[in-house]
C-alpha atoms as a PDB file:
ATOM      1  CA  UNK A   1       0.000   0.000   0.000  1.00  0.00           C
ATOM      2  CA  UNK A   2       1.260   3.254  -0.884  1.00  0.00           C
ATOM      3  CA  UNK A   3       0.935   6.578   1.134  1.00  0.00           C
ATOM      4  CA  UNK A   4       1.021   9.967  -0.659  1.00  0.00           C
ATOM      5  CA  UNK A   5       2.380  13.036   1.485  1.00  0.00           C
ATOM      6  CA  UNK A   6       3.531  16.236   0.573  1.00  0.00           C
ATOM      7  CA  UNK A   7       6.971  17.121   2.489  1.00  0.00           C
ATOM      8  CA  UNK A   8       8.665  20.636   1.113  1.00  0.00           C
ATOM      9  CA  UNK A   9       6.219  21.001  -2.001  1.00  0.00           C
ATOM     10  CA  UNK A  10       7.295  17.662  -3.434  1.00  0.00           C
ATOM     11  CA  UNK A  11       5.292  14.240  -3.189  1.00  0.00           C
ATOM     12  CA  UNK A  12       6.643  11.482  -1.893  1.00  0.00           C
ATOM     13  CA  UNK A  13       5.283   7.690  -1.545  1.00  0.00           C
ATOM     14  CA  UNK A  14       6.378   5.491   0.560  1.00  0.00           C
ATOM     15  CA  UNK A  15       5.572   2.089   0.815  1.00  0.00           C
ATOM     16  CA  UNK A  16       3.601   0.981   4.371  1.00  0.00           C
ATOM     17  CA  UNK A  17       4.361  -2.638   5.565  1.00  0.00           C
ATOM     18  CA  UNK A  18       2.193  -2.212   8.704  1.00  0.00           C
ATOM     19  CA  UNK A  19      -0.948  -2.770   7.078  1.00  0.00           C
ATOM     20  CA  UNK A  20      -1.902  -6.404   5.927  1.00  0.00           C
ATOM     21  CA  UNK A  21      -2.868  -6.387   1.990  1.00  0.00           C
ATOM     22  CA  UNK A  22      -6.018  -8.561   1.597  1.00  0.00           C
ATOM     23  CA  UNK A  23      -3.708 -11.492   0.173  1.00  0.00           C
ATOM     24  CA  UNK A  24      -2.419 -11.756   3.740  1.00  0.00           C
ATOM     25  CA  UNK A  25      -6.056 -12.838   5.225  1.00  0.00           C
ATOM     26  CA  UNK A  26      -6.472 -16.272   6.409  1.00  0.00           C
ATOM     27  CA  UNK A  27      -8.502 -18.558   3.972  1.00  0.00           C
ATOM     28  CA  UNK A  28      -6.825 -17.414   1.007  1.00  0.00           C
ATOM     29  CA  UNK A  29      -4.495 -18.952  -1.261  1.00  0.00           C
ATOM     30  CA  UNK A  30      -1.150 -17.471  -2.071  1.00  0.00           C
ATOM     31  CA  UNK A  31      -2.494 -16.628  -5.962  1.00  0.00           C
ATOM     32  CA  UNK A  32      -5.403 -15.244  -4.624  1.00  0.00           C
ATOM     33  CA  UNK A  33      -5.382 -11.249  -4.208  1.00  0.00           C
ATOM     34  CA  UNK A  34      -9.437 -10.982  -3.117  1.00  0.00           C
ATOM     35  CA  UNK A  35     -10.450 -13.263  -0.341  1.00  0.00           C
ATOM     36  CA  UNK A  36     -13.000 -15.947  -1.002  1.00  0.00           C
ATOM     37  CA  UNK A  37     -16.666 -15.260   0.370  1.00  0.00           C
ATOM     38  CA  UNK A  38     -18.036 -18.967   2.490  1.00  0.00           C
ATOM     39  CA  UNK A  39     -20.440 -20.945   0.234  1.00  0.00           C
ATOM     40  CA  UNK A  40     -23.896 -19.867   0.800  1.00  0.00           C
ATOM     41  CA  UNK A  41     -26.311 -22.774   2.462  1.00  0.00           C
ATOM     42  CA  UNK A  42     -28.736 -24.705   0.332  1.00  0.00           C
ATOM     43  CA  UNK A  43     -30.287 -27.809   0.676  1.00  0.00           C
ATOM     44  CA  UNK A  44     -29.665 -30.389  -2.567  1.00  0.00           C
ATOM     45  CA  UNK A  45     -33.006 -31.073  -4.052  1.00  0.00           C
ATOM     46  CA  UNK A  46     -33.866 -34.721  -5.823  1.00  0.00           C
ATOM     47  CA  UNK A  47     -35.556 -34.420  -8.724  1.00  0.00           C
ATOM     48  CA  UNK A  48     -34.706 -31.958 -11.072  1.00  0.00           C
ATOM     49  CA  UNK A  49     -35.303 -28.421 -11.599  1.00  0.00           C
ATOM     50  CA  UNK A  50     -39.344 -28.550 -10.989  1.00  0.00           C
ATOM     51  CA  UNK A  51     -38.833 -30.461  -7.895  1.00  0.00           C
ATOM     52  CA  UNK A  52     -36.530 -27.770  -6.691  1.00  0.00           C
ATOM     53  CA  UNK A  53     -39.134 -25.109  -7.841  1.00  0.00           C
ATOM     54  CA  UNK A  54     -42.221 -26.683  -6.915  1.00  0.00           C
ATOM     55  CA  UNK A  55     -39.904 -26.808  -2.758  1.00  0.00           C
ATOM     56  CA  UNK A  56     -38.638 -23.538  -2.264  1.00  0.00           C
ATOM     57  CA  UNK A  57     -40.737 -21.513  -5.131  1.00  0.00           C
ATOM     58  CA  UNK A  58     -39.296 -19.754  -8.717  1.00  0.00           C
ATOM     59  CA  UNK A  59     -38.223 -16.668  -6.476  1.00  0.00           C
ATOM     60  CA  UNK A  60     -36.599 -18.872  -3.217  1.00  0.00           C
ATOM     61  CA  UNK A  61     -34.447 -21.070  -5.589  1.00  0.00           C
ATOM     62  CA  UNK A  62     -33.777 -17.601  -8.685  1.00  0.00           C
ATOM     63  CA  UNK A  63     -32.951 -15.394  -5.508  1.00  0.00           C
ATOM     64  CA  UNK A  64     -31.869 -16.984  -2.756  1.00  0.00           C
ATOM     65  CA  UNK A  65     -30.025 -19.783  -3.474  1.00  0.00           C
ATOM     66  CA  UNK A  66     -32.020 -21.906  -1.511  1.00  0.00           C
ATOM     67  CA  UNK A  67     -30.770 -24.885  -3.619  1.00  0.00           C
ATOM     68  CA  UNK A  68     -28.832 -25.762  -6.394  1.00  0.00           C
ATOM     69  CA  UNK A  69     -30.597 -24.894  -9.166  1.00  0.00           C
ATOM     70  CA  UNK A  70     -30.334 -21.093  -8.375  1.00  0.00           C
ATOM     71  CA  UNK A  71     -28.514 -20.247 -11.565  1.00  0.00           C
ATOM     72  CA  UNK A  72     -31.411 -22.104 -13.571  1.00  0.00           C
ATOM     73  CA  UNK A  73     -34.097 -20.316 -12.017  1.00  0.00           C
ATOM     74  CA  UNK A  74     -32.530 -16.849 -12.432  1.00  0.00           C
ATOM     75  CA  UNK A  75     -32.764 -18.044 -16.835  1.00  0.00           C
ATOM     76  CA  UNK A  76     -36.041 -18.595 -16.188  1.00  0.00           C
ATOM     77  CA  UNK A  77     -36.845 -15.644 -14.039  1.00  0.00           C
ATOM     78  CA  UNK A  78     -34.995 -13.652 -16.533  1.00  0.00           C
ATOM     79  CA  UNK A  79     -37.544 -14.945 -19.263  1.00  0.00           C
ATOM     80  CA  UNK A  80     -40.398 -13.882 -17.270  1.00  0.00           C
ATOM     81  CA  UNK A  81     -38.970 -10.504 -17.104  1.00  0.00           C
ATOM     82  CA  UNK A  82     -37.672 -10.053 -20.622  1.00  0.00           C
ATOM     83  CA  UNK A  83     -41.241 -11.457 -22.109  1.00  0.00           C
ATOM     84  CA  UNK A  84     -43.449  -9.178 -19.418  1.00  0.00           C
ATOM     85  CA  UNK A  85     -41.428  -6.362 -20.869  1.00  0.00           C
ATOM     86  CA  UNK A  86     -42.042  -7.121 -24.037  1.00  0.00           C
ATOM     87  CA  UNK A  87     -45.196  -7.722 -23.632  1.00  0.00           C
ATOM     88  CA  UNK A  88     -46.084  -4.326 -21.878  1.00  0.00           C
ATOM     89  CA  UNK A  89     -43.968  -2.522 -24.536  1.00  0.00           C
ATOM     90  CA  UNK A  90     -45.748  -3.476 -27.304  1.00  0.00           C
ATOM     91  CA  UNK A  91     -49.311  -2.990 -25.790  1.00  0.00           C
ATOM     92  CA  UNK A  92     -48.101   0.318 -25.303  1.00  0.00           C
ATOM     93  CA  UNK A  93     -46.924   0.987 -29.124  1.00  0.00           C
END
């Protein structure tokens, strides 16, 4: 980390080894500059993406990662969006 301070009307920078860079926290690899966040809880559904729906709801599994399927019901979320848009756009032409 490098501090800026003025001393006579010229800048300097000099380097500060006090402060820990976030490569230094614990839980991170050595290649690793921004610290990993921990794995969000979700419960592993049987049965496929309905099953997973019909559980925890299109909104519970699209927006909070209730189970695995989050990324597939944020698609279909994102369909429901795009086509009410569309929708509403062109009823409004």
């Amino acid at each position: 980390m490098l501090i800026n301070f003025s001393f006579g009307g010229r800048q300097k920078y000099v380097l500060d080894t006090d402060r820990t860079s976030m490569a230094d926290v614990p839980g991170t690899r050595k290649d690793e500059r921004i610290p990993r966040r921990p794995l969000p809880k979700f419960d592993e559904v049987e049965g496929g993406l309905l099953a997973a729906i019909s559980k925890d709801g299109l909104f519970g599994t699209a927006l909070d990662d209730r189970n695995q399927y989050g990324p597939h019901g944020m698609i279909i979320l994102l369909f429901i969006v795009a086509l009410t848009t569309g929708a509403l756009l062109y009823l409004l032409r």
